[in-house]
Protein backbone atom coordinates (compact mmCIF):
# COMPACT_ATOMS: atom_id res chain seq x y z
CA UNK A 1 82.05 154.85 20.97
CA UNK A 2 81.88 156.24 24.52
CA UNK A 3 78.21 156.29 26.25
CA UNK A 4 76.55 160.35 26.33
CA UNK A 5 75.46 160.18 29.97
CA UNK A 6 71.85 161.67 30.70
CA UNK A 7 72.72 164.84 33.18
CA UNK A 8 71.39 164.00 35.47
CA UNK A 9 72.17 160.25 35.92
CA UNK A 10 75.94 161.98 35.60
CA UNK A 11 75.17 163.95 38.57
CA UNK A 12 73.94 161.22 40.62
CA UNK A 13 76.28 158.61 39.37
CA UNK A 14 79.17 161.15 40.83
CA UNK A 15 77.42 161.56 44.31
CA UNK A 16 78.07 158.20 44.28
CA UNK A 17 81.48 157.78 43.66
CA UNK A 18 81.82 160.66 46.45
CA UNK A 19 80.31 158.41 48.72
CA UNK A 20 81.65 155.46 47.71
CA UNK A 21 85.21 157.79 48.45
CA UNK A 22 83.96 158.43 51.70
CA UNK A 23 83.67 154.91 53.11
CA UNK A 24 87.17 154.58 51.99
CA UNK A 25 86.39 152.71 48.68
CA UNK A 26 88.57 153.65 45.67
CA UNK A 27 89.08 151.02 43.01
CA UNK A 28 86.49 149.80 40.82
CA UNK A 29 85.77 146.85 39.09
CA UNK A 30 83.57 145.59 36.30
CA UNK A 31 81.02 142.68 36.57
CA UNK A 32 80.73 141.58 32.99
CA UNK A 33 76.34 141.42 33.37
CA UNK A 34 74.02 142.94 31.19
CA UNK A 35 73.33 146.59 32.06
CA UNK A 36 69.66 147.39 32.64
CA UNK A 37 68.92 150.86 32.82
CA UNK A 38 67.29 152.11 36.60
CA UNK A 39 65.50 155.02 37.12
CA UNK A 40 67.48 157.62 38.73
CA UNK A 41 65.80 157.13 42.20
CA UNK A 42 66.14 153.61 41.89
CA UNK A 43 69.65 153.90 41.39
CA UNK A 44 71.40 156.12 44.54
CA UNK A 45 70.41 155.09 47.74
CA UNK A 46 68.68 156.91 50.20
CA UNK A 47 70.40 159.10 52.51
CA UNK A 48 68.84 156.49 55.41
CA UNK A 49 70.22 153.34 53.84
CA UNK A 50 73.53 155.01 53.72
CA UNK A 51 74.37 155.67 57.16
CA UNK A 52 73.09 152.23 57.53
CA UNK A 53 75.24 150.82 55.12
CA UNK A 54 78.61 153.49 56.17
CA UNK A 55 77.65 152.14 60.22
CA UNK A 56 77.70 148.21 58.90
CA UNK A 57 81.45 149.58 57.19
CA UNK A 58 82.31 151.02 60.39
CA UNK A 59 82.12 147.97 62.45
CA UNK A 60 84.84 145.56 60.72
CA UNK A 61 82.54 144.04 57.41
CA UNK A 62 83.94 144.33 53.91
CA UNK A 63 81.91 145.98 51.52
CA UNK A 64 81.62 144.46 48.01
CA UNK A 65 80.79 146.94 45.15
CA UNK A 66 79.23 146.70 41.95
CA UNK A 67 79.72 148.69 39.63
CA UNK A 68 78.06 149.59 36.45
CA UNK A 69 80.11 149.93 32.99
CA UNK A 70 78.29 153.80 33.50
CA UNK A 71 80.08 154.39 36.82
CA UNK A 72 82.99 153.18 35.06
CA UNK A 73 83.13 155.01 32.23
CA UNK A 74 82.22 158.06 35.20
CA UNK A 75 85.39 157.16 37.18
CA UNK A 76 87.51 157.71 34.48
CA UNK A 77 86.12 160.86 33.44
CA UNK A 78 86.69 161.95 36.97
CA UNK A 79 90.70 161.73 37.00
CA UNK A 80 91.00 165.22 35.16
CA UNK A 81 94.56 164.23 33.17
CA UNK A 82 92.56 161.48 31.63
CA UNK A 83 93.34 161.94 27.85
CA UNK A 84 95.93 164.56 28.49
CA UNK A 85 99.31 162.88 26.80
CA UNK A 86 101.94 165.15 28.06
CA UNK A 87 103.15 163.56 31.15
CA UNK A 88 104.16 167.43 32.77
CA UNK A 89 100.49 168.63 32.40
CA UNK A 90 99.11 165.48 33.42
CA UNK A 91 101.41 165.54 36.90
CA UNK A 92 100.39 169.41 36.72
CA UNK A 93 96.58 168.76 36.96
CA UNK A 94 97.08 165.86 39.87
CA UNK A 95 99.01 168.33 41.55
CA UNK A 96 96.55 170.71 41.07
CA UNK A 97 93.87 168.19 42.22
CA UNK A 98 95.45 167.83 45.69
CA UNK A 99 95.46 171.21 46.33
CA UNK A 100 96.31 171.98 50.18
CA UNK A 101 94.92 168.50 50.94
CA UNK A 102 92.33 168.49 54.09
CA UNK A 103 91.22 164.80 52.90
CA UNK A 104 92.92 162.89 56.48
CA UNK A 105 93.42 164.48 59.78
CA UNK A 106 97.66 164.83 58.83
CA UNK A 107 96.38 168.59 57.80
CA UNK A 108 95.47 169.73 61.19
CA UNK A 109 98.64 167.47 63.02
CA UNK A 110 101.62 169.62 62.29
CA UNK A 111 102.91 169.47 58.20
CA UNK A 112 103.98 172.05 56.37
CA UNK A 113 103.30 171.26 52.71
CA UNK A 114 102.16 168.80 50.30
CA UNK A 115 105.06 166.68 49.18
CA UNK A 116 103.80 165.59 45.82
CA UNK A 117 107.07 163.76 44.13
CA UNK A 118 110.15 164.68 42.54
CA UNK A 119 111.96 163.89 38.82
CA UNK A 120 111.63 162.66 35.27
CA UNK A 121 107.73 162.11 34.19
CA UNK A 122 108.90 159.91 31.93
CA UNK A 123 110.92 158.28 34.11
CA UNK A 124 111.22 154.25 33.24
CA UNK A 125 112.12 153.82 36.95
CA UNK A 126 110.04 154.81 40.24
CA UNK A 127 111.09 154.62 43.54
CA UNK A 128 108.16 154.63 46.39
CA UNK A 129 108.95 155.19 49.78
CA UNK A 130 106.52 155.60 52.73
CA UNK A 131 106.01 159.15 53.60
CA UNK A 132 108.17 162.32 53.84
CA UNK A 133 110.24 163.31 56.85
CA UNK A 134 111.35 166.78 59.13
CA UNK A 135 113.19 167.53 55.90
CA UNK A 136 111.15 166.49 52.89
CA UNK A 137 108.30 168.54 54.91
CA UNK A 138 110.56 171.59 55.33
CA UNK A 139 111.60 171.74 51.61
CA UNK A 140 108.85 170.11 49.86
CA UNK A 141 110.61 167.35 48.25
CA UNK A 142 110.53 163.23 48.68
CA UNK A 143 114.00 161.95 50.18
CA UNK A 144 116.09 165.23 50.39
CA UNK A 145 117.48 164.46 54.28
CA UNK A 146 119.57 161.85 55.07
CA UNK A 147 117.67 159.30 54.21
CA UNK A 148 117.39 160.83 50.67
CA UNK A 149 121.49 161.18 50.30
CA UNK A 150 121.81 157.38 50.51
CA UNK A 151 119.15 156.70 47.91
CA UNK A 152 120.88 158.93 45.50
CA UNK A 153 123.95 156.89 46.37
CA UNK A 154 121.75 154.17 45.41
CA UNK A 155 120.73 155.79 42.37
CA UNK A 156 124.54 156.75 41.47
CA UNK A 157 125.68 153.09 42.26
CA UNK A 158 123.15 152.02 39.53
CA UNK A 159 124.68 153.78 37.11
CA UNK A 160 121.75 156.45 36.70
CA UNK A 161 120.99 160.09 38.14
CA UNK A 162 117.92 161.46 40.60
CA UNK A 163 117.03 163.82 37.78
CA UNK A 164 116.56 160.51 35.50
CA UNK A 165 114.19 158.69 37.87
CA UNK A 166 111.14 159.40 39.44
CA UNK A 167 110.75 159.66 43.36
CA UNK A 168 107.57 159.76 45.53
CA UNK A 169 105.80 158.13 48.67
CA UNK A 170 102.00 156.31 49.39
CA UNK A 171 101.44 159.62 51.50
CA UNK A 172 102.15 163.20 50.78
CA UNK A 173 102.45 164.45 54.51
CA UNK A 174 104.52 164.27 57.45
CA UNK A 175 103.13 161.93 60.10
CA UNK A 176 103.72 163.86 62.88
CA UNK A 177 106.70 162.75 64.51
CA UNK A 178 107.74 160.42 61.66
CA UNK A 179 105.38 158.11 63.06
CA UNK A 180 104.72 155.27 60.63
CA UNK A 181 101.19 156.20 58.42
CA UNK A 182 98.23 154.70 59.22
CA UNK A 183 96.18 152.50 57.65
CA UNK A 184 93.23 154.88 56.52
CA UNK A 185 96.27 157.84 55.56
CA UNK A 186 97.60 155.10 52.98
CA UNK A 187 94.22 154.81 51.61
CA UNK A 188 92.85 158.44 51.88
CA UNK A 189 96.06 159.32 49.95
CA UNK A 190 97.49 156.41 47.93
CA UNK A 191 95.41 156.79 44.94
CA UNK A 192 96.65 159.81 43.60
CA UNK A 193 100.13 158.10 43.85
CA UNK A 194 98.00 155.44 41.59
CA UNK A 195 97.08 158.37 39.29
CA UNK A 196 101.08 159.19 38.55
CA UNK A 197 102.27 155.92 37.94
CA UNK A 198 99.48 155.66 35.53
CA UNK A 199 100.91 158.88 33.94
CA UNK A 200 104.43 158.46 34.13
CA UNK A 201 104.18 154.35 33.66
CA UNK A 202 107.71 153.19 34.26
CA UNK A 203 108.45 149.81 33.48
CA UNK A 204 110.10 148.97 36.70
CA UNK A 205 108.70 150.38 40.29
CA UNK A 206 110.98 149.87 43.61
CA UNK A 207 109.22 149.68 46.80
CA UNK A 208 111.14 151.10 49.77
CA UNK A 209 110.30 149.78 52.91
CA UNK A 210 107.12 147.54 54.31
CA UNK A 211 105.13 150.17 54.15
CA UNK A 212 105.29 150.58 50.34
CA UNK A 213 105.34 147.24 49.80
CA UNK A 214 102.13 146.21 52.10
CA UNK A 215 100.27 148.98 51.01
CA UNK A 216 100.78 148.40 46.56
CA UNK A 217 100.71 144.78 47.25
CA UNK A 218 98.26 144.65 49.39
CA UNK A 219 100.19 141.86 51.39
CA UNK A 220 101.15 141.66 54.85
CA UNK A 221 104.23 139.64 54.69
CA UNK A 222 108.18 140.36 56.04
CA UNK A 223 110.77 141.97 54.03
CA UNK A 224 112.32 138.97 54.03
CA UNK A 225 109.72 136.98 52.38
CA UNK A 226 108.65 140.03 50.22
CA UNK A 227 112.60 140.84 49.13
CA UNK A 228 114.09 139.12 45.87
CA UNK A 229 110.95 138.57 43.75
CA UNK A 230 109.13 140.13 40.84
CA UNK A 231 105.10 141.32 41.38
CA UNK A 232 103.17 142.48 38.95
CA UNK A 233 101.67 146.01 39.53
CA UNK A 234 99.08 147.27 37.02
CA UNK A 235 101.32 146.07 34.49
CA UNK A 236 104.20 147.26 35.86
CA UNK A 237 106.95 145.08 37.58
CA UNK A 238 107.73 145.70 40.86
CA UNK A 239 110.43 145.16 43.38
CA UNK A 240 110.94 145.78 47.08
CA UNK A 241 114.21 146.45 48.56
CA UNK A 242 115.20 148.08 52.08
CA UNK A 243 114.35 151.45 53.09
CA UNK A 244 117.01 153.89 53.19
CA UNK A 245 116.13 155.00 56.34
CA UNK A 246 116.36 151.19 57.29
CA UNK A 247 119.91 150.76 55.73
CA UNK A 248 120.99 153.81 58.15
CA UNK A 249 120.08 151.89 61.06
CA UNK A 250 121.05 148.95 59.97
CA UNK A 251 124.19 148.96 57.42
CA UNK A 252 124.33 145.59 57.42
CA UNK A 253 121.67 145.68 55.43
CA UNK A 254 122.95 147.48 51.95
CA UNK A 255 124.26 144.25 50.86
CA UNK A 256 120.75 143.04 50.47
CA UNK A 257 119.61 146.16 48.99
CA UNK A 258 122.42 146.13 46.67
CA UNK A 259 121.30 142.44 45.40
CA UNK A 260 117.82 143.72 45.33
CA UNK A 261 118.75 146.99 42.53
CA UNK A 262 121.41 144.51 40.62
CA UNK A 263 118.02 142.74 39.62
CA UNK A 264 116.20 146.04 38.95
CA UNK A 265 119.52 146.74 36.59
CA UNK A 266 119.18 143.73 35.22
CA UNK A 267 115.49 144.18 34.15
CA UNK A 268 116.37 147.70 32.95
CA UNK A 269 119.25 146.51 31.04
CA UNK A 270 121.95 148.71 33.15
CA UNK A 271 125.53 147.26 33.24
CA UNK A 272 126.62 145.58 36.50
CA UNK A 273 129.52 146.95 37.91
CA UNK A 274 132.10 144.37 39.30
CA UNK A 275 132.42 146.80 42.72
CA UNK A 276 130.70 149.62 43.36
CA UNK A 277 131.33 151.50 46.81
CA UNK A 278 128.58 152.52 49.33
């Protein structure tokens, strides 16, 4: 039976997740120890020992967090779809969540809209690319340009449709320029790309690009090294293949990429054509 949280421990518990969020910190973990309750004071630091703490952050040193099964239990109460089973609502109230996003400075540097994700909540495939483009920004929709008409090539040469998979990207706004996202972007936005995967939970996820792949991996390794392998992603397995985008560059490339979604078919148990044109 689920802990009833004192009021106000629940309020400070939550100021601390929010500041926690700030420094950039995200995921939590439990230490199996034995919980021994604090006083409240006892509990949140000081508004002195946190810039201390936020300037020590600042200047290159890795944090380590512990968490209590309280804050836990508080974390997940925080993601508002949690116990909501319809996978529509549940993408609904992320959505909703997001709002007109002001979280990284990507607001104020030239994008149009919130590009959220596109397709079948219930999709048992997800594709993850990096971040939208001119187009996707114009129209609101992940891989609609050019780059988008050679996935759904992809997706047609797999035997499947757009409208039967689910598309997104770590980052919901156009870097300006189509500059590649930074570092604190990816992590200022990537976990409410977390929070629909755990909603939709496909059973195979495709990352597109290094970007994707470095930044769910958490690896910082070549394509070439990442390429032709299974990971294991929350449960989920995962692939990386070429970026579209890449492939346009460099067609050389799509018979890579093609070896790379025979595998995916293969896990999904899709038939294998004997040719397929690009």
């Amino acid at each position: 039976m689920a802990r009833v949280l004192d009021p106000e421990l629940k309020r400070g518990l939550a100021e601390r997740l929010r500041y926690y969020r700030e420094l950039g910190i995200y995921d939590f973990y439990r230490r199996e120890t034995a919980f021994t309750a604090l006083p409240l004071e006892s509990a949140i630091p000081e508004p002195s020992s946190q810039a201390q703490e936020r300037e020590e952050m600042t200047s290159g040193e890795k944090a380590v967090v512990t968490v209590t099964p309280e804050e836990n239990m508080l974390e997940s109460a925080l993601k508002l779809e949690s116990g909501v089973n319809d996978p529509v609502r549940a993408l609904k109230i992320i959505r909703e969540d997001i709002g007109d996003c002001v979280r990284c400075p990507l607001h104020k540097q030239g994008r149009k809209q919130i590009v959220f994700g596109v397709g079948n909540p219930r999709a048992e495939l997800m594709f993850i690319g990096e971040a939208p483009g001119a187009d996707e920004d114009e129209q609101g929709e992940p891989f609609v340009g050019r780059a988008g008409q050679l996935l759904n090539n992809m997706i047609k040469a797999m035997g499947l449709e757009r409208r039967q998979v689910y598309i997104a990207n770590i980052i919901k706004c156009r870097p300006p320029g189509n500059r590649t996202p930074e570092r604190d972007e990816c992590g200022t936005c990537s976990p409410f790309l977390m929070r629909q995967i755990a909603v939709i939970k496909p059973k195979v996820i495709v990352a597109l690009g290094a970007v994707a792949a470095k930044t769910l991996l958490a690896i910082n390794s070549s394509m070439a090294a990442l390429r032709g392998r299974w990971y294991d992603f929350r449960g989920t397995k995962l692939a990386v293949t070429y970026h579209p985008a890449f492939l346009l560059r460099d067609p050389r490339q799509k018979k890579e990429t093609w070896k790379d979604l025979q595998m995916v078919m293969k896990e999904l148990g899709l038939s294998i054509p004997a040719k397929t044109s690009e």
